[in-house]
Protein backbone atom coordinates (compact mmCIF):
# COMPACT_ATOMS: atom_id res chain seq x y z
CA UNK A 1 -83.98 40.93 -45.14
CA UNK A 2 -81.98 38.12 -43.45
CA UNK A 3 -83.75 35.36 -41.21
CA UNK A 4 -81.48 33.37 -38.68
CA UNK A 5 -81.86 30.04 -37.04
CA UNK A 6 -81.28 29.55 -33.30
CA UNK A 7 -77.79 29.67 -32.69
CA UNK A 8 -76.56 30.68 -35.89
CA UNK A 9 -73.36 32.87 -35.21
CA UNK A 10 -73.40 35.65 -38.02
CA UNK A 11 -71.78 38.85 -38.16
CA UNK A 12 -71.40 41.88 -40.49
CA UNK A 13 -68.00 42.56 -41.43
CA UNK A 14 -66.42 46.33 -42.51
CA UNK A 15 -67.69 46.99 -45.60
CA UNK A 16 -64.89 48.07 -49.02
CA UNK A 17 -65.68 49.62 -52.55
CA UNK A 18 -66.48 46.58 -53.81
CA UNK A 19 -67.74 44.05 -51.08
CA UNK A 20 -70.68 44.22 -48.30
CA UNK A 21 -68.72 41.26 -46.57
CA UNK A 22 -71.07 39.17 -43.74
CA UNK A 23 -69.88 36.18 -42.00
CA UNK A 24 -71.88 32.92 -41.65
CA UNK A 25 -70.04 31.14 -38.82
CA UNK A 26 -72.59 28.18 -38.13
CA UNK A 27 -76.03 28.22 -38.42
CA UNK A 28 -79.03 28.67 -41.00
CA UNK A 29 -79.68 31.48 -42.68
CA UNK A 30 -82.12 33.14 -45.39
CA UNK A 31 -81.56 36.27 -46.64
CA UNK A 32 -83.05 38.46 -49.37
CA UNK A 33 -80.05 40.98 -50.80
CA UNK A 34 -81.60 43.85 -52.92
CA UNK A 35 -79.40 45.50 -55.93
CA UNK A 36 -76.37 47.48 -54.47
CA UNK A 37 -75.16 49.60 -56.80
CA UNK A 38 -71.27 48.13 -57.53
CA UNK A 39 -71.10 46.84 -54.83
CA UNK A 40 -71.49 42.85 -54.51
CA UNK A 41 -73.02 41.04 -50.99
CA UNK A 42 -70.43 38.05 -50.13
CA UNK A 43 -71.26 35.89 -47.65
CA UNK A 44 -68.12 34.26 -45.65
CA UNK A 45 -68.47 31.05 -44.71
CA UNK A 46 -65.58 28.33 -42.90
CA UNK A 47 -66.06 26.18 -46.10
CA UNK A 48 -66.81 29.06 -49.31
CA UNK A 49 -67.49 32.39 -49.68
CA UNK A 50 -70.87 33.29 -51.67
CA UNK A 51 -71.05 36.77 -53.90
CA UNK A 52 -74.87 37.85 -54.31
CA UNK A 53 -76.42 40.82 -56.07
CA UNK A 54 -79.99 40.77 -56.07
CA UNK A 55 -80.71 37.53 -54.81
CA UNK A 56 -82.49 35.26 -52.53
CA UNK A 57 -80.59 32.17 -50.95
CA UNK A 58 -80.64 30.02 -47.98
CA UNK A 59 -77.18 28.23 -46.44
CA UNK A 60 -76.71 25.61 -43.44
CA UNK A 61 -73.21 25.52 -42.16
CA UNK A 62 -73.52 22.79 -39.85
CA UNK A 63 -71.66 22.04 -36.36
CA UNK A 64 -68.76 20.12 -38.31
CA UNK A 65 -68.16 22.87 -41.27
CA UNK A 66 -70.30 20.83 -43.43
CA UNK A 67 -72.14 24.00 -46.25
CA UNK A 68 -75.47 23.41 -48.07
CA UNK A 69 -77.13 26.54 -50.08
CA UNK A 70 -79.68 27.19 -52.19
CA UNK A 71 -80.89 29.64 -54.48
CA UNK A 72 -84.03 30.69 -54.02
CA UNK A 73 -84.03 33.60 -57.43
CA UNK A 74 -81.29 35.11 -58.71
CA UNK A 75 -77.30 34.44 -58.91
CA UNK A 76 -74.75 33.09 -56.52
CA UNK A 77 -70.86 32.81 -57.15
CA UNK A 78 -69.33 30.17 -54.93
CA UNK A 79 -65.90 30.82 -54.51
CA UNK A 80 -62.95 28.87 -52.27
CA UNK A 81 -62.48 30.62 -48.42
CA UNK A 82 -60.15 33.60 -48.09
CA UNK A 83 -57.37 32.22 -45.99
């Protein structure tokens, strides 16, 4: 389940074997990611990248690249951007 704010700019990427890759360009977003099996949920973002499995989180990347996240239940990884 994923909610978006107005004007959020979010897109799903091509999935791997391992990764069910979205990007969160700007914007607010809640989602709800149920188990995959071995596969993990990352979230790209300008600022980190966020790997989820079986969790509930909320992130605000602002107008100026600025990330705030939350978990709601469950795990999140935060990791450095892919560059």
């Amino acid at each position: 389940m994923f909610r978006l704010g107005e004007n959020t700019a979010f897109a799903l990427e091509a999935p791997t074997s391992q990764w069910i890759p979205f990007r969160l360009y700007v914007g607010r977003m809640l989602a709800k990611f149920a188990p995959s099996s071995g596969r993990t949920y990352r979230v790209n973002t300008p600022v980190a990248v966020a790997s989820v499995r079986g969790t509930e989180l909320a992130l605000d990347v602002s107008d100026a690249g600025e990330l705030q996240g939350g978990v709601v239940e469950g795990h999140v990884e935060f990791d450095a951007p892919e560059t």
